[in-house]
N, C-alpha and C. Protein backbone atom coordinates (compact mmCIF):
# COMPACT_ATOMS: atom_id res chain seq x y z
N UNK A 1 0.81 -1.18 0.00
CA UNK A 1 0.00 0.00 0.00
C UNK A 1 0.87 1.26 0.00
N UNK A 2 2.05 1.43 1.27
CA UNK A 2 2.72 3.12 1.27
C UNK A 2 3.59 2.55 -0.49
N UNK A 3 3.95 1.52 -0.71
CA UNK A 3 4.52 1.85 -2.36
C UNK A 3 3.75 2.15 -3.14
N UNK A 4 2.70 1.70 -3.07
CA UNK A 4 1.87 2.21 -4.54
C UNK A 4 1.32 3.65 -4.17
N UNK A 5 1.62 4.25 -3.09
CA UNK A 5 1.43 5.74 -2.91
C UNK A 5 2.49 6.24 -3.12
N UNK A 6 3.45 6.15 -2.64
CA UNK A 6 4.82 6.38 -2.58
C UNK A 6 4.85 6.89 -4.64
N UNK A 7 4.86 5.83 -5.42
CA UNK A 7 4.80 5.61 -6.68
C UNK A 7 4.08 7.12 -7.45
N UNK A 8 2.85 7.05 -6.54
CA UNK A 8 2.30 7.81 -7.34
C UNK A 8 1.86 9.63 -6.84
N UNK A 9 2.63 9.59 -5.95
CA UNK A 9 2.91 10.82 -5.43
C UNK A 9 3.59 11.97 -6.07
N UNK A 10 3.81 13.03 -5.75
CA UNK A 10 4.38 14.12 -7.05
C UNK A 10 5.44 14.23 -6.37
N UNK A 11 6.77 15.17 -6.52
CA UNK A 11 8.11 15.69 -5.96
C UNK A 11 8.37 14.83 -4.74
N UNK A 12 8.85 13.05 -5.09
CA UNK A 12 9.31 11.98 -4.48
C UNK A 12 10.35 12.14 -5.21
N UNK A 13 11.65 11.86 -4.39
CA UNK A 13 12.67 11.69 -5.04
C UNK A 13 13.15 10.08 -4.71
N UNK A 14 13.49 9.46 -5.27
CA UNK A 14 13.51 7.60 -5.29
C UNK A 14 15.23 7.80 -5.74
N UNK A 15 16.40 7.15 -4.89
CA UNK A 15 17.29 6.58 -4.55
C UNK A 15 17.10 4.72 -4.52
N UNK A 16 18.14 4.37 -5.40
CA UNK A 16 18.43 3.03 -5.22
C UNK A 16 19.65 2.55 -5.10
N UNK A 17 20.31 1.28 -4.49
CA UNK A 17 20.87 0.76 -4.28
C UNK A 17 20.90 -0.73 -4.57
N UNK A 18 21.52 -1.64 -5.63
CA UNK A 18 21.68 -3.10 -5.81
C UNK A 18 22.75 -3.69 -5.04
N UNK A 19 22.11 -4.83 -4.46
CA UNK A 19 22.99 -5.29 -3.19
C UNK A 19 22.90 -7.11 -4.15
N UNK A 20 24.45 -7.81 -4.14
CA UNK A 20 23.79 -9.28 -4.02
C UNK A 20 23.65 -9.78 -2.77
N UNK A 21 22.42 -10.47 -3.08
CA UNK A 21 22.04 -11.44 -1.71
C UNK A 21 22.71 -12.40 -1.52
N UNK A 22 22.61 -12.29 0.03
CA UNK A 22 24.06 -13.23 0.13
C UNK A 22 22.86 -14.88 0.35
N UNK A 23 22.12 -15.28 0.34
CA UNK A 23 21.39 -16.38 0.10
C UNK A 23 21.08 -17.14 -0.87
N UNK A 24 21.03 -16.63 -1.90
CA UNK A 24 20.44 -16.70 -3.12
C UNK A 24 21.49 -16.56 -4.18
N UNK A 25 21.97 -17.61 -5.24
CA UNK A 25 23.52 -17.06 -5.74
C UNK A 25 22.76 -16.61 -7.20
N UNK A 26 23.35 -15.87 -7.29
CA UNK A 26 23.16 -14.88 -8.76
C UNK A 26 22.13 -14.42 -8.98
N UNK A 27 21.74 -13.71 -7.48
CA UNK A 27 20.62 -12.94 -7.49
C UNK A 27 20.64 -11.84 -7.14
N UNK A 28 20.09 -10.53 -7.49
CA UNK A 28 20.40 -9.45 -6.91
C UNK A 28 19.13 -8.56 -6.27
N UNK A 29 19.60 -7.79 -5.25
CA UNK A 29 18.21 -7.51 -4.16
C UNK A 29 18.05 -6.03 -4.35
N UNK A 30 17.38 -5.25 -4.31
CA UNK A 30 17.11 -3.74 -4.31
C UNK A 30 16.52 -2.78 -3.18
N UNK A 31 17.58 -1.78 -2.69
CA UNK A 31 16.70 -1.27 -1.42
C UNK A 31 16.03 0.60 -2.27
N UNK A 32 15.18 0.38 -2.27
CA UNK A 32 14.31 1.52 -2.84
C UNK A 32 14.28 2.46 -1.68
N UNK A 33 14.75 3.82 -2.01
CA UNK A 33 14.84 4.98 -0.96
C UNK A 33 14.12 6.24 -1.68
N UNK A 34 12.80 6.42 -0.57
CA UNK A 34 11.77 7.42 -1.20
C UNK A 34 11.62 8.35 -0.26
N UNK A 35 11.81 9.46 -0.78
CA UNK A 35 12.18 10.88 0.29
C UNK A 35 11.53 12.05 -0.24
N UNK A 36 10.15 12.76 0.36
CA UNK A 36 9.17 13.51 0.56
C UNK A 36 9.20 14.55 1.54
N UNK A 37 8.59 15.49 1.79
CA UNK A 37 8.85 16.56 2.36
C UNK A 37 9.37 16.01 4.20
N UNK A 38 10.78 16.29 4.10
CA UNK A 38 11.25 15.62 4.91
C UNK A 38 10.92 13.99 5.88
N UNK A 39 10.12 13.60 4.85
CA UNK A 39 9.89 11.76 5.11
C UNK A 39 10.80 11.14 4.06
N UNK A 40 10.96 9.54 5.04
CA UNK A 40 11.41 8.97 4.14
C UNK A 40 10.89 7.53 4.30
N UNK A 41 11.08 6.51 3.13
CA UNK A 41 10.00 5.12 3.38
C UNK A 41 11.31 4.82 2.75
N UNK A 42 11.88 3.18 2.83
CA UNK A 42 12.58 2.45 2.46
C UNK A 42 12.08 1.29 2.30
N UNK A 43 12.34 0.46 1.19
CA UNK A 43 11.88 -0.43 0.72
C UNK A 43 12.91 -1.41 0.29
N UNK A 44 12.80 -2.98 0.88
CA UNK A 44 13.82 -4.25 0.49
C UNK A 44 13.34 -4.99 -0.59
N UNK A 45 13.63 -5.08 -1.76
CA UNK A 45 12.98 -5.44 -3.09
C UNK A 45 13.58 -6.88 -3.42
N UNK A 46 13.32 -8.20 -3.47
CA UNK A 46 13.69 -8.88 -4.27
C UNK A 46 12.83 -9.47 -5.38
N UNK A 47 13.46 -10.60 -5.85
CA UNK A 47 12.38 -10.37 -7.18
C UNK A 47 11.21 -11.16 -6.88
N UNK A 48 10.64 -11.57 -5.91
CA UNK A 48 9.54 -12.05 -5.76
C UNK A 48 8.62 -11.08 -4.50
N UNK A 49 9.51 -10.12 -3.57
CA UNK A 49 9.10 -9.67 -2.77
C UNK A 49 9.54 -8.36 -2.40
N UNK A 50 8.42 -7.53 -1.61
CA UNK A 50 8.77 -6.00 -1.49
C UNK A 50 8.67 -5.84 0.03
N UNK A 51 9.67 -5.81 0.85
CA UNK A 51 9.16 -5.53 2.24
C UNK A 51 9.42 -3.82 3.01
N UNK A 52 8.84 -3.13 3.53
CA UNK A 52 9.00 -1.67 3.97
C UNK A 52 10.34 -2.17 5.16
N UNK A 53 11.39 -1.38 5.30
CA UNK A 53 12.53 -1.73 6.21
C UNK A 53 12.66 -0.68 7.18
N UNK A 54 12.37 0.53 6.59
CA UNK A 54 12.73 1.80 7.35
C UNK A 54 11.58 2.55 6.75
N UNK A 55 11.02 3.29 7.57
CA UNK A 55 10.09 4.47 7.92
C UNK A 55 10.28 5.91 8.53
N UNK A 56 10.19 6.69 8.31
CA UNK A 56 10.37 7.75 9.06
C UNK A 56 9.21 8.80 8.51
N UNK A 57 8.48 8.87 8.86
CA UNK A 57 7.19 10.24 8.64
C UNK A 57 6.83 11.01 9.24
N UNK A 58 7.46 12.54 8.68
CA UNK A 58 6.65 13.14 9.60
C UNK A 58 5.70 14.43 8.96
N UNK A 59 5.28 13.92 8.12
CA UNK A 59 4.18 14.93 6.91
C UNK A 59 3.03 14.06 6.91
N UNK A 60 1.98 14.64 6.43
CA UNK A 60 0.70 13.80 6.19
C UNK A 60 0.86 13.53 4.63
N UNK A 61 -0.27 12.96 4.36
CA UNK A 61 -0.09 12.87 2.50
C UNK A 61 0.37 10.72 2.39
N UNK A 62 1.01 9.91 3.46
CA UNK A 62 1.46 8.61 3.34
C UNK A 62 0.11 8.01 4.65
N UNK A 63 -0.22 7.10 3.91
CA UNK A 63 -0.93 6.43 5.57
C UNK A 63 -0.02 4.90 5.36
N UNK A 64 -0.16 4.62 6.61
CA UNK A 64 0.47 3.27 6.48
C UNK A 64 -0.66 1.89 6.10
N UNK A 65 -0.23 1.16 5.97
CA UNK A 65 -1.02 0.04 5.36
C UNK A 65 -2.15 -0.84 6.22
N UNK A 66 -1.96 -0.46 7.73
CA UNK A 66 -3.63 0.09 8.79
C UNK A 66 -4.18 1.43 8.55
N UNK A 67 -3.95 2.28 7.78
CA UNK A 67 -4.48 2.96 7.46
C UNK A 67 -4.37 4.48 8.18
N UNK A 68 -3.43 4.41 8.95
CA UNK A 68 -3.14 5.81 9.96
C UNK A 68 -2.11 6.34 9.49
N UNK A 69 -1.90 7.69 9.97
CA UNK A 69 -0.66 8.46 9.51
C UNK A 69 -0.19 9.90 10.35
N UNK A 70 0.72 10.78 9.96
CA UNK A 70 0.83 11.55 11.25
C UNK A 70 -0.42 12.32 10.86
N UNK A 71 -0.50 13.07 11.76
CA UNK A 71 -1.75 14.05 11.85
C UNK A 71 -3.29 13.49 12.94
N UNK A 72 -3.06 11.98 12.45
CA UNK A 72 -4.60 11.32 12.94
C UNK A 72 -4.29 11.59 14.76
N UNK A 73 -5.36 10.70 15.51
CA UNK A 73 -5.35 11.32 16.38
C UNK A 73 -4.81 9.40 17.36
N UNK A 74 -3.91 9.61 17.95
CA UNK A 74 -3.50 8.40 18.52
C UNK A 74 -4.30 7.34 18.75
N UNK A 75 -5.22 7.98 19.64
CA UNK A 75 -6.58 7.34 19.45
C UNK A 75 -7.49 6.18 18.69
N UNK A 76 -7.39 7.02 18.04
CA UNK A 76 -7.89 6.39 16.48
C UNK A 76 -6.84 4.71 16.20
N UNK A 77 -5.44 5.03 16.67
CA UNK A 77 -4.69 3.64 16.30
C UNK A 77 -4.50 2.83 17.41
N UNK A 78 -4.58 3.17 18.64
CA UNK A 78 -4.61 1.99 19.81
C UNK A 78 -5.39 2.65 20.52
N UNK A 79 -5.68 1.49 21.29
CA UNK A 79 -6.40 1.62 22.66
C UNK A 79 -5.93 2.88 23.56
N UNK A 80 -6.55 3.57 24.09
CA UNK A 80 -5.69 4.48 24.47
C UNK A 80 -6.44 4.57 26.03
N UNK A 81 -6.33 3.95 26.52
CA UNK A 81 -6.79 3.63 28.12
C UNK A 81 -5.50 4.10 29.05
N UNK A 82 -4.25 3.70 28.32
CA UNK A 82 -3.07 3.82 29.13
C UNK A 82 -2.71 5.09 28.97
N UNK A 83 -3.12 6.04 27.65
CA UNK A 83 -2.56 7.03 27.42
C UNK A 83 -2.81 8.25 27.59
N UNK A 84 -1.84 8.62 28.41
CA UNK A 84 -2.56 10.32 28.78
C UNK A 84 -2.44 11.09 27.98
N UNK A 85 -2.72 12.61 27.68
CA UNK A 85 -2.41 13.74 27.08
C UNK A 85 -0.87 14.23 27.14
N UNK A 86 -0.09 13.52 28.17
CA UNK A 86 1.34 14.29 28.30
C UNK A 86 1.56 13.07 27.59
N UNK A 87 1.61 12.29 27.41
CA UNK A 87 2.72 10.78 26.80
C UNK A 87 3.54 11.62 25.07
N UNK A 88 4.18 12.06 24.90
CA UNK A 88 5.13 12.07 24.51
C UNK A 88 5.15 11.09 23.06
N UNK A 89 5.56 9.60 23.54
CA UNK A 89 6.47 8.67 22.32
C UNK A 89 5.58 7.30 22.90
N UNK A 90 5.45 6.59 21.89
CA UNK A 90 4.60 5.44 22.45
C UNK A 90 5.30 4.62 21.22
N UNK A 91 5.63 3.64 22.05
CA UNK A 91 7.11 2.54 21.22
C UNK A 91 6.75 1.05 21.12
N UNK A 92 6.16 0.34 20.33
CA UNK A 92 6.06 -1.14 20.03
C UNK A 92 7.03 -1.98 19.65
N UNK A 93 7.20 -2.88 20.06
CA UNK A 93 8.16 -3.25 19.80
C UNK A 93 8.41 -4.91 19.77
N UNK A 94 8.80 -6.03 18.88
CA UNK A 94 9.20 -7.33 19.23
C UNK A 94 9.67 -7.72 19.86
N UNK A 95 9.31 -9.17 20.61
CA UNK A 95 10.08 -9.62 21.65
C UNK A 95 11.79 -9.19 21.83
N UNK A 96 12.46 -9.37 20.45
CA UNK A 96 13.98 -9.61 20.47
C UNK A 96 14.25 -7.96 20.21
N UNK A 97 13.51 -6.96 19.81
CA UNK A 97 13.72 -6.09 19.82
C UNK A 97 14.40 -5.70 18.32
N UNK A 98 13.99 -6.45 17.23
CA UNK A 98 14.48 -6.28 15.80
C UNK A 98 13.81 -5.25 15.04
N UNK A 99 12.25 -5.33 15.20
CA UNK A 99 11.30 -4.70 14.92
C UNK A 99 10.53 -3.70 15.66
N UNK A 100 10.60 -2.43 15.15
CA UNK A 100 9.80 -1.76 16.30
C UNK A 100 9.35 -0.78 15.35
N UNK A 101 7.96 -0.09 15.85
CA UNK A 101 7.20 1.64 15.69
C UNK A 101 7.17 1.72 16.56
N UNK A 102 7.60 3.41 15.94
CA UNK A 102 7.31 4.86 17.09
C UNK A 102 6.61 5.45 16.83
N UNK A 103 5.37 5.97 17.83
CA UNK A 103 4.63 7.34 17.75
C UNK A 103 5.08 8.42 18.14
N UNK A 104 5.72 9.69 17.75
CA UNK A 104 5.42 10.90 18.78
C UNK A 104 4.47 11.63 18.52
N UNK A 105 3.87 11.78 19.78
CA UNK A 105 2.90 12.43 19.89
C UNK A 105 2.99 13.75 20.61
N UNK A 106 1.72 14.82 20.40
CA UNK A 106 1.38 16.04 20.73
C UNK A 106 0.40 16.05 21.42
N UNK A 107 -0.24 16.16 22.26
CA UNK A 107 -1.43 16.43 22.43
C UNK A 107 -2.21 15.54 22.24
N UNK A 108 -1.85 14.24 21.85
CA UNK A 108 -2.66 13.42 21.65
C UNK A 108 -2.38 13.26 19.71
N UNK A 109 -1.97 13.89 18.96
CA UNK A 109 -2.02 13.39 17.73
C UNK A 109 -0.79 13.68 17.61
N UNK A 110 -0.32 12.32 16.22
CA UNK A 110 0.54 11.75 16.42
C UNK A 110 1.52 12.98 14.89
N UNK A 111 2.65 12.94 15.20
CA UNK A 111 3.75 14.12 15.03
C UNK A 111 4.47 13.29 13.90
N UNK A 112 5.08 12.24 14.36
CA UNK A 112 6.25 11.25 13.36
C UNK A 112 5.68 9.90 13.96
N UNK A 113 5.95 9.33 13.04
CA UNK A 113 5.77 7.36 12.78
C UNK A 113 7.48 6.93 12.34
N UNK A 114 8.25 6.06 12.88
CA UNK A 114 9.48 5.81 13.07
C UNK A 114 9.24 4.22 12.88
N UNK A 115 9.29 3.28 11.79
CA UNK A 115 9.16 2.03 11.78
C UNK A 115 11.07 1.81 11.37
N UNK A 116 10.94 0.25 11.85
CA UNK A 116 12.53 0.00 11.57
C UNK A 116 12.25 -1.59 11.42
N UNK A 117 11.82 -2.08 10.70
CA UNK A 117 11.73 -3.78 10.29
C UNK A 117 13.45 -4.04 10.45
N UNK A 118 13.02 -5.74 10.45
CA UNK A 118 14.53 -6.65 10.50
C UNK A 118 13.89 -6.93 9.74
N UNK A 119 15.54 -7.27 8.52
CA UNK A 119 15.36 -7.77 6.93
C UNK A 119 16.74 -8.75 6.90
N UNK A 120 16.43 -9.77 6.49
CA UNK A 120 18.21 -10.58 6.48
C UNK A 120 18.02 -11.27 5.21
């Protein structure tokens, strides 16, 4: 979903990089780097698969692929029983700690989205 927006968005500037995979012999992998009014989405490309690796947003105009983005109201994306009006940064994260999003928040709506996938 953020690629096929990403794609079709106006004044994106798209950076690439060909890496060989070290799994796969004589294959080569692509990390797609898309950079918007100070956002950026990164993308791990091989030839059967596209995974998001790195995130950083902090403009409206991208929702993520639940459908939220900065501007919305925290609310709106979790439960927010735990969350007060001062909370700041609200951090998810995997057991091993490979994978994680960040919210910062304002007031309750959310400022930057900070995703960081593990890709091997």
């Amino acid at each position: 979903m953020i690629y096929n927006q990403m794609q079709s968005m106006e004044n994106v500037e798209l950076h690439k990089e060909v890496f060989i995979n070290r799994h796969v012999e004589n294959t080569f992998d692509t990390v797609l780097k898309y950079s918007f009014n100070n956002s950026h989405v990164s993308f791990y490309q091989t030839e059967s698969e596209l995974w998001v690796i790195r995130m950083d947003l902090n403009s409206t105009g991208i929702k993520t692929k639940f459908g939220f983005g900065v501007g919305d109201k925290f609310c709106s994306i979790s439960n927010c029983q735990s969350i007060n009006s001062n909370t700041r940064q609200f951090v998810l994260s995997e057991t091993e700690g490979l994978t994680s999003i960040s919210f910062e928040l304002e007031n309750g709506i959310v400022t930057n989205i900070k995703y960081s996938g593990y890709n091997d």
